[in-house]
Protein backbone atom coordinates (compact mmCIF):
# COMPACT_ATOMS: atom_id res chain seq x y z
CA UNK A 1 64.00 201.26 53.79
CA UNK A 2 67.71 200.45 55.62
CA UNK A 3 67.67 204.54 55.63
CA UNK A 4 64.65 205.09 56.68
CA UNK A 5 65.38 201.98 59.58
CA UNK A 6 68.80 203.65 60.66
CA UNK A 7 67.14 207.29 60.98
CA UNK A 8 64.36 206.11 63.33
CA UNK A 9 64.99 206.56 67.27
CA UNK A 10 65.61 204.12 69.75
CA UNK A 11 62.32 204.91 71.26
CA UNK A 12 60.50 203.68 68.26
CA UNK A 13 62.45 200.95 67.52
CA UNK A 14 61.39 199.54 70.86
CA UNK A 15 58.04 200.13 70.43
CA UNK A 16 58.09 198.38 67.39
CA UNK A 17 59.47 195.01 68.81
CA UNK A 18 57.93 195.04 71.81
CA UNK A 19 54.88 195.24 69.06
CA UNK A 20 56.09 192.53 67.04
CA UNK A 21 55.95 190.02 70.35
CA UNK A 22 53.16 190.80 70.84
CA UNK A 23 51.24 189.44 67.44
CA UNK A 24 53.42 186.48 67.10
CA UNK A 25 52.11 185.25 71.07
CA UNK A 26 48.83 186.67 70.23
CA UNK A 27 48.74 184.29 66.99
CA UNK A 28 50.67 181.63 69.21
CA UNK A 29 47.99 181.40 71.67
CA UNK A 30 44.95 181.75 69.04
CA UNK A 31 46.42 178.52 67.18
CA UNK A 32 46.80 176.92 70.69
CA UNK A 33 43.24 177.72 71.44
CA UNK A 34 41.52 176.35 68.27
CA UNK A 35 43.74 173.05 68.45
CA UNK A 36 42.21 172.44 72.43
CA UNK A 37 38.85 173.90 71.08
CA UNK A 38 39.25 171.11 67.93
CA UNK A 39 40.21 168.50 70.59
CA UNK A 40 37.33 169.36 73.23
CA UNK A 41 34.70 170.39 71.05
CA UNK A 42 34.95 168.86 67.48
CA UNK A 43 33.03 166.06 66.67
CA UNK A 44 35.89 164.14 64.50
CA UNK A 45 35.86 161.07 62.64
CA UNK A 46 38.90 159.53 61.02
CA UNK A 47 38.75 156.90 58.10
CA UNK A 48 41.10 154.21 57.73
CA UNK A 49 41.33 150.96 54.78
CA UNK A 50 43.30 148.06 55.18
CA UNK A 51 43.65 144.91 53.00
CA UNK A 52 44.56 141.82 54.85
CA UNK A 53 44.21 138.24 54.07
CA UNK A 54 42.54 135.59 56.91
CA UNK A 55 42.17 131.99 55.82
CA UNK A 56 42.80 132.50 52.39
CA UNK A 57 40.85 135.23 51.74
CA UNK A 58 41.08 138.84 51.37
CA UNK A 59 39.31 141.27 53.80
CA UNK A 60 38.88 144.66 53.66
CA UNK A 61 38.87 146.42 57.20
CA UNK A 62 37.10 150.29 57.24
CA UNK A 63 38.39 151.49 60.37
CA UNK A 64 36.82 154.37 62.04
CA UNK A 65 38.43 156.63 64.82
CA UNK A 66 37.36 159.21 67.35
CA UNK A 67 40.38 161.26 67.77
CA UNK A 68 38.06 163.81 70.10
CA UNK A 69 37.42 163.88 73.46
CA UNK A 70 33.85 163.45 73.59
CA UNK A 71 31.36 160.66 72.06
CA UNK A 72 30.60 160.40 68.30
CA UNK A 73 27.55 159.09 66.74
CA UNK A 74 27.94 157.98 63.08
CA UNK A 75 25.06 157.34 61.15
CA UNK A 76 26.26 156.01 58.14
CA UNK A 77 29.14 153.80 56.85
CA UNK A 78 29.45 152.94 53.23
CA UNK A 79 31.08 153.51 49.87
CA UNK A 80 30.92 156.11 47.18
CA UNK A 81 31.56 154.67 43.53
CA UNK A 82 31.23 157.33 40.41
CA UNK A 83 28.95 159.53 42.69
CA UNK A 84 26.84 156.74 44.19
CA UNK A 85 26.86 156.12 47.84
CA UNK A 86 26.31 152.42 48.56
CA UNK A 87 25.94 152.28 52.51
CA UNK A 88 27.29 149.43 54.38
CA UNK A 89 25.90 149.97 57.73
CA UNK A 90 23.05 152.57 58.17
CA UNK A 91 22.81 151.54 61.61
CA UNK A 92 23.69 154.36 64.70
CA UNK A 93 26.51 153.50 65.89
CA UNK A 94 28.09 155.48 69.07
CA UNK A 95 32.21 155.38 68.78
CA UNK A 96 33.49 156.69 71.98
CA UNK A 97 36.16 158.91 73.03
CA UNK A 98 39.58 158.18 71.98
CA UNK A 99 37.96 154.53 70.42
CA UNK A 100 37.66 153.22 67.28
CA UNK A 101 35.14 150.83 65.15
CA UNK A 102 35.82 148.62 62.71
CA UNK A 103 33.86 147.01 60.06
CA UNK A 104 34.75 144.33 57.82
CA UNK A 105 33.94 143.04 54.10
CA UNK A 106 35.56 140.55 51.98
CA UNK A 107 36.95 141.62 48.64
CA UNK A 108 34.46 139.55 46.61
CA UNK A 109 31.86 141.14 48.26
CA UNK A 110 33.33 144.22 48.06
CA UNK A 111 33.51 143.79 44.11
CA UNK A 112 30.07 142.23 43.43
CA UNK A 113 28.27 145.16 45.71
CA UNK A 114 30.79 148.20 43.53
CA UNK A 115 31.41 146.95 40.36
CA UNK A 116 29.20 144.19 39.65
CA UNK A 117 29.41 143.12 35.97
CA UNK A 118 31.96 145.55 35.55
CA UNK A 119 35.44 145.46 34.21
CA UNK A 120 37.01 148.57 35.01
CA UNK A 121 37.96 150.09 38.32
CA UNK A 122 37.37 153.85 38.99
CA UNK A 123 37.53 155.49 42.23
CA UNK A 124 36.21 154.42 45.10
CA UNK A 125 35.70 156.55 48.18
CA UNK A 126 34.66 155.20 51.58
CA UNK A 127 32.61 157.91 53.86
CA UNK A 128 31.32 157.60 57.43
CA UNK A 129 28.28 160.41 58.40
CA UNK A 130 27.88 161.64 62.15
CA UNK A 131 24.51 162.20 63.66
CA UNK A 132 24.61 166.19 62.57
CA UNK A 133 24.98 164.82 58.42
CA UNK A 134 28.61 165.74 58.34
CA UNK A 135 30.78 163.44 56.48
CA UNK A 136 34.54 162.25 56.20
CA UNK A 137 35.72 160.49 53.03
CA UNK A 138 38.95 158.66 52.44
CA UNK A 139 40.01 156.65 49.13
CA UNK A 140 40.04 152.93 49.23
CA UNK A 141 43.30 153.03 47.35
CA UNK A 142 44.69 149.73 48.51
CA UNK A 143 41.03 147.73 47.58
CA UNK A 144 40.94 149.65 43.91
CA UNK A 145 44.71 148.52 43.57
CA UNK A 146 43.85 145.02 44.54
CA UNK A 147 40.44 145.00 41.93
CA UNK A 148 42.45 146.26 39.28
CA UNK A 149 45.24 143.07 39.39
CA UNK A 150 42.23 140.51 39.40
CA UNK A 151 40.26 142.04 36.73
CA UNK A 152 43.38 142.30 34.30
CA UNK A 153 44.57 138.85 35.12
CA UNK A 154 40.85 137.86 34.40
CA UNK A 155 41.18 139.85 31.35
CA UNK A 156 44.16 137.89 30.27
CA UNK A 157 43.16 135.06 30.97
CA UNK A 158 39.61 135.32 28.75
CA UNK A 159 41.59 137.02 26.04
CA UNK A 160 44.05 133.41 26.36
CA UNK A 161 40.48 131.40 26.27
CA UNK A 162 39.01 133.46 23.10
CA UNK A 163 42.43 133.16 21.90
CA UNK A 164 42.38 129.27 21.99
CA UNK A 165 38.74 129.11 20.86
CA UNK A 166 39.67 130.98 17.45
CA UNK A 167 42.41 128.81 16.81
CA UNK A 168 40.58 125.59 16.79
CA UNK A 169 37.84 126.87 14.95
CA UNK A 170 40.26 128.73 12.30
CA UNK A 171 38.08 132.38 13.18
CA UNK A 172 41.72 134.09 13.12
CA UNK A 173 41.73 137.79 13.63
CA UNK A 174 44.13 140.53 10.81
CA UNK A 175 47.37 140.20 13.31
CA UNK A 176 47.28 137.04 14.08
CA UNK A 177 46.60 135.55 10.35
CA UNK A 178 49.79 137.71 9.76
CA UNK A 179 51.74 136.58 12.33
CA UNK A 180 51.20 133.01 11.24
CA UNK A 181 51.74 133.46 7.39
CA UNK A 182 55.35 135.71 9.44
CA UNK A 183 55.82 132.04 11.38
CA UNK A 184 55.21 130.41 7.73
CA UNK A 185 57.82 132.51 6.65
CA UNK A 186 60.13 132.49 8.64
CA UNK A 187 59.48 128.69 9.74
CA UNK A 188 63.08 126.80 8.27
CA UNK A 189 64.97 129.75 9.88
CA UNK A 190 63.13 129.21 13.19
CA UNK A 191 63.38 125.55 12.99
CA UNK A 192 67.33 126.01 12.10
CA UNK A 193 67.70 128.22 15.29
CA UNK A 194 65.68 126.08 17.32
CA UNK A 195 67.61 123.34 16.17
CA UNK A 196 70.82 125.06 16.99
CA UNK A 197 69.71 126.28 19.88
CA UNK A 198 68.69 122.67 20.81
CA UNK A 199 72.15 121.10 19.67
CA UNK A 200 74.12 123.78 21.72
CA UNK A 201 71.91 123.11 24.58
CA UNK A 202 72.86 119.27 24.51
CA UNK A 203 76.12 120.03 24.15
CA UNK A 204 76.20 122.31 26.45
CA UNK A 205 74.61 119.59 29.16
CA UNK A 206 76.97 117.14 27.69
CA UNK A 207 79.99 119.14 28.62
CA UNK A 208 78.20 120.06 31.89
CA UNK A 209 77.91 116.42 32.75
CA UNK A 210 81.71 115.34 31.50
CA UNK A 211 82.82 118.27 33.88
CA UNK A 212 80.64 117.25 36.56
CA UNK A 213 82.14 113.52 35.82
CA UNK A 214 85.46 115.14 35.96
CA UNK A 215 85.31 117.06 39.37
CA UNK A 216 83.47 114.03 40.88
CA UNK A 217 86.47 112.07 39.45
CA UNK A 218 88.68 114.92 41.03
CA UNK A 219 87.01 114.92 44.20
CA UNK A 220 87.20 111.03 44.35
CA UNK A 221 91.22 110.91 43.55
CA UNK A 222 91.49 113.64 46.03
CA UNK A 223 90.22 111.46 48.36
CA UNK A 224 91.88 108.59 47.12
CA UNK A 225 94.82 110.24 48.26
CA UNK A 226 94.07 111.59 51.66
CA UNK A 227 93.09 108.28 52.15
CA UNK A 228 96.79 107.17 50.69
CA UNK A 229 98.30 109.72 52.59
CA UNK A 230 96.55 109.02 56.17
CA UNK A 231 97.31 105.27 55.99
CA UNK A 232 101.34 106.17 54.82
CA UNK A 233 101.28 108.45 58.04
CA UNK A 234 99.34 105.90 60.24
CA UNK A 235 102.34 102.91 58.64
CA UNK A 236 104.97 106.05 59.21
CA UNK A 237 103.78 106.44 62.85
CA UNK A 238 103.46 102.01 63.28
CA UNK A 239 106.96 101.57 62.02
CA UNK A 240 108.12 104.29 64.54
CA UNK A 241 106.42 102.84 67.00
CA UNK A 242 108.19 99.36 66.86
CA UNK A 243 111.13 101.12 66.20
CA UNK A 244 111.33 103.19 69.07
CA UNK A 245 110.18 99.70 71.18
CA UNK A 246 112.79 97.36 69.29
CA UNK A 247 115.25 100.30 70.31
CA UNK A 248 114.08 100.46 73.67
CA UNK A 249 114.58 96.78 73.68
CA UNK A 250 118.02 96.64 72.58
CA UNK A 251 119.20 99.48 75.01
CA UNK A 252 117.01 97.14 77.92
CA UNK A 253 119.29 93.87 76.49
CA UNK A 254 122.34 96.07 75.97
CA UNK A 255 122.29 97.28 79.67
CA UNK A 256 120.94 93.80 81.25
CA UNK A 257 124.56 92.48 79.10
CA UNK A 258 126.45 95.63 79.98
CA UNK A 259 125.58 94.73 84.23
CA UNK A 260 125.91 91.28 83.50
CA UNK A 261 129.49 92.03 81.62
CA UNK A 262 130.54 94.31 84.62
CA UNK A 263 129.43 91.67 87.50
CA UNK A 264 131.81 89.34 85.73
CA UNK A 265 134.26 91.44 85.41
CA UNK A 266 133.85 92.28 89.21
CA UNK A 267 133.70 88.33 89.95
CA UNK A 268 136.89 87.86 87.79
CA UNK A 269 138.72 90.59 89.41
CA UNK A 270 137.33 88.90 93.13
CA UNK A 271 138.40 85.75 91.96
CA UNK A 272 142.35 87.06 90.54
CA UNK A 273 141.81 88.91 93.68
CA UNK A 274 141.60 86.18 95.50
CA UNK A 275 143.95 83.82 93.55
CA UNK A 276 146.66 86.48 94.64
CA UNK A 277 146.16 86.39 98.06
CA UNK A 278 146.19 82.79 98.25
CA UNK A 279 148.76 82.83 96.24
CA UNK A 280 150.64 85.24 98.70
CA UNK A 281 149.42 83.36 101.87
CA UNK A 282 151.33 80.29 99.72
CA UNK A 283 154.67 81.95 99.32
CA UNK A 284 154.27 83.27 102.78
CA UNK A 285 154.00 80.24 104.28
CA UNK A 286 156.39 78.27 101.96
CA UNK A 287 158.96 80.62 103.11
CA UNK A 288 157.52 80.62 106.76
CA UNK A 289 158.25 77.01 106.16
CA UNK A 290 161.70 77.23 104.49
CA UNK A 291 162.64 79.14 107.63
CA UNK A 292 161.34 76.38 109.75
CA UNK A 293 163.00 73.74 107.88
CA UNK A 294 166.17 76.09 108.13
CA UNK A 295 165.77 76.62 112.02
CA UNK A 296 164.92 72.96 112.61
CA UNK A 297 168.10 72.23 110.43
CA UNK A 298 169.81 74.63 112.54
CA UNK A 299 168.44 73.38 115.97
CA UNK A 300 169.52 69.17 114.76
CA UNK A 301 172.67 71.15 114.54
CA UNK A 302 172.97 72.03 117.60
CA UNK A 303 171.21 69.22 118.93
CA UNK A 304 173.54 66.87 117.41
CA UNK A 305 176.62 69.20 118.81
CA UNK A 306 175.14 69.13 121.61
CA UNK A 307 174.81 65.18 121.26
CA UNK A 308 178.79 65.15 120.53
CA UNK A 309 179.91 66.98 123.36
CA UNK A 310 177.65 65.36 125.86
CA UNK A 311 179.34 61.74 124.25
CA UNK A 312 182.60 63.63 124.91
CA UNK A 313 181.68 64.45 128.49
CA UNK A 314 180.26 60.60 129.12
CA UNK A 315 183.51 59.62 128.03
CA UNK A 316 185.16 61.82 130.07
CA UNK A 317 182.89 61.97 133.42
CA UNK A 318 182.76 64.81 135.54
CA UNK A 319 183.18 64.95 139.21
CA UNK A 320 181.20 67.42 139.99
CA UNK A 321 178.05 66.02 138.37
CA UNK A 322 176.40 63.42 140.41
CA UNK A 323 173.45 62.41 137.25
CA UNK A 324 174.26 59.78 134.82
CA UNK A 325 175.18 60.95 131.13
CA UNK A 326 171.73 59.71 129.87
CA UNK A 327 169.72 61.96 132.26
CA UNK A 328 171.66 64.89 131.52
CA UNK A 329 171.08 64.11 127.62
CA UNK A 330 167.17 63.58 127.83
CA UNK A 331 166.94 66.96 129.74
CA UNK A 332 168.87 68.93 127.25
CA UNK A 333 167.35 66.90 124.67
CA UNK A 334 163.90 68.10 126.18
CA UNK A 335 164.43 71.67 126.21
CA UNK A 336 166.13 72.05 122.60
CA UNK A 337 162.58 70.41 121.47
CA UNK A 338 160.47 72.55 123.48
CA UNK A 339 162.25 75.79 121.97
CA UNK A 340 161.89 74.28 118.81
CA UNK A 341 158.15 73.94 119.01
CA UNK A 342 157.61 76.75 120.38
CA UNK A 343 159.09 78.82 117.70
CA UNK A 344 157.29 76.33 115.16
CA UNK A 345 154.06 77.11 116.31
CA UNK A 346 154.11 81.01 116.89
CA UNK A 347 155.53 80.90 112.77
CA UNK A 348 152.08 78.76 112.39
CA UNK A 349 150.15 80.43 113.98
CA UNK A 350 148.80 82.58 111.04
CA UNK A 351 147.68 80.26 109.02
CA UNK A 352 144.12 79.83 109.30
CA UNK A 353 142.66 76.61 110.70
CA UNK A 354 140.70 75.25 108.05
CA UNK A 355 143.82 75.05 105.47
CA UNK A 356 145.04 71.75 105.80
CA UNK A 357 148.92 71.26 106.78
CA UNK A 358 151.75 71.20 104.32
CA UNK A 359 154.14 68.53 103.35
CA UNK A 360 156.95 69.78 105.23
CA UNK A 361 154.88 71.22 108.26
CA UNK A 362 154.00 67.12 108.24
CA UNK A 363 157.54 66.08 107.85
CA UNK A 364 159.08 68.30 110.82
CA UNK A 365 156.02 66.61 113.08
CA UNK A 366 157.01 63.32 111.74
CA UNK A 367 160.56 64.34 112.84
CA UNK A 368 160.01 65.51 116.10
CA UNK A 369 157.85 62.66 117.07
CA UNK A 370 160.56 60.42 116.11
CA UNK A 371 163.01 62.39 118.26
CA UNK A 372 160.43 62.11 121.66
CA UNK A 373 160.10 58.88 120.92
CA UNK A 374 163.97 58.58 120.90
């Protein structure tokens, strides 16, 4: 085939493709044709079940949809159990274009109308008809699923109630007569496992109940000692507290007695300050003094050589003198005073005028009052 592929001519393979194209658009466009032709044209009805529950009870919902683009009529609506159609609605009903209808039956109904006394579940089909007798079917698979769990748990349940009603009459069936004369049997080993199954069980809760004591117990210490721990921190954090202020306290006393200590100290060295210059205005003017007592001493001196050579000259009068010896004494008796105050009071004249006068200062007044008075 590869041979007979490779030997061919161009010409012909060409022809050949160009061939090929063409059926696969051909069939392209035939399948898009009979989809718009199925759209436009085909009277179709789709089927839809649903199971929902409203107010406690459960509904079954038939759906039915008009997936063309032209008006439906459908004639019938119903259900088709083991070959038998049971019709819901045989009413016309018109479903329009790209609509849908809905019809809806509750489950018990449902059940009573299918199955009536029944107690098994076989398939059920639900079909809608259009006005030309063509019909759709679809399986009501979640309705047969929902039939089948009530009628076993009825079945259970009556088997339970038949069960109960042999018992108390004594009308036990071949398995169950065995089973009981198994129980009989078996009945001190059962009651030994029950019972020590029973006395591990309240162990078990005992031990559950000491360990819940325990971690309760646990939890309670725990908190015991947070507690502990939050009121050592809060005492940590008081004492700290009034130790920082005591501190702050002490350093406040500590520098009040530290400025207190160096304003006496600065008073004390005022005051030493100002003992030594009195003291040095004292020896200045005790020796200002002791020079004034040694001038005055010096001036009586002189005075009083004065006074013995003006006796000499009284006894020995002068001619050329025309005053008497007294006058001639008071005058020079006059100015030796004068000088003497004089250089009394420029020696006094720095001492300040609120310090009261010395002893001697008093006694060369004394003196020279005497000597005017003289």
């Amino acid at each position: 085939m590869l041979e007979w592929l490779k030997n061919l001519e161009l010409e012909f393979v060409i022809i050949f493709a160009l061939l090929a194209i063409v059926v696969i658009s051909l069939i392209v466009l035939l399948i898009k044709a009979q989809r718009t032709l199925n759209l436009i044209g085909r009277r179709a009805l789709i089927l839809t079940e649903d199971l929902v529950t409203r107010d406690g009870k459960d509904v079954v919902d038939i759906l039915v949809a008009n997936s063309s683009y032209v008006n439906v009529e459908a004639a019938a609506i119903g259900l088709i159990y083991q070959k038998t159609l049971l019709p819901l609605k045989e009413e016309n009903t018109i479903v329009l274009a790209r609509d849908s209808f809905k019809l809806s039956l509750p489950l018990s109904e449902l059940r009573s109308y299918v199955l009536g006394d029944g107690k098994k579940v076989k398939k059920i089909r639900i079909y809608v008809e259009d006005s030309l007798g063509r019909r759709s079917y679809r399986l009501a698979i979640n309705s047969m699923i929902k039939l089948r769990k009530i009628l076993k748990v009825e079945k259970k349940a009556l088997r339970k109630e038949e069960k109960k009603q042999r018992f108390e009459t004594g009308h036990y069936l071949f398995f169950e007569r065995l089973g009981l004369i198994i129980a009989l049997i078996f009945s001190p080993i059962t009651k030994l496992f029950r019972s020590m199954k029973t006395g591990i069980n309240r162990k078990l809760k005992r031990r559950e109940l000491r360990l819940e004591l325990k971690r309760k117990e646990q939890e309670h210490q725990a908190m015991l000692r947070e507690i502990a721990e939050e009121e050592r921190r809060e005492e940590e954090r008081s004492n700290q507290e009034k130790r920082l202020m005591e501190e702050k306290k002490k350093a406040n006393i500590d520098a009040r007695l530290a400025a207190l200590k160096r304003k006496e100290e600065e008073r004390k060295a005022q005051e030493e300050l100002r003992k030594s210059e009195e003291e040095l205005k004292n020896t200045e003017e005790e020796i200002n003094v002791a020079e004034a007592e040694a001038e005055l001493h010096d001036e009586k001196n002189q005075v009083l050589e004065t006074e013995e050579k003006q006796e000499d000259i009284i006894e020995e009068p002068n001619e050329k003198t025309e005053m008497s010896a007294e006058e001639i004494l008071d005058e020079v008796e006059e100015v030796m005073l004068d000088k003497a105050e004089k250089k009394v009071e420029n020696k006094t004249s720095k001492k300040k005028k609120t310090q009261p006068k010395s002893e001697s200062t008093e006694e060369i007044d004394n003196e020279q009052n005497k000597k005017e008075e003289n």
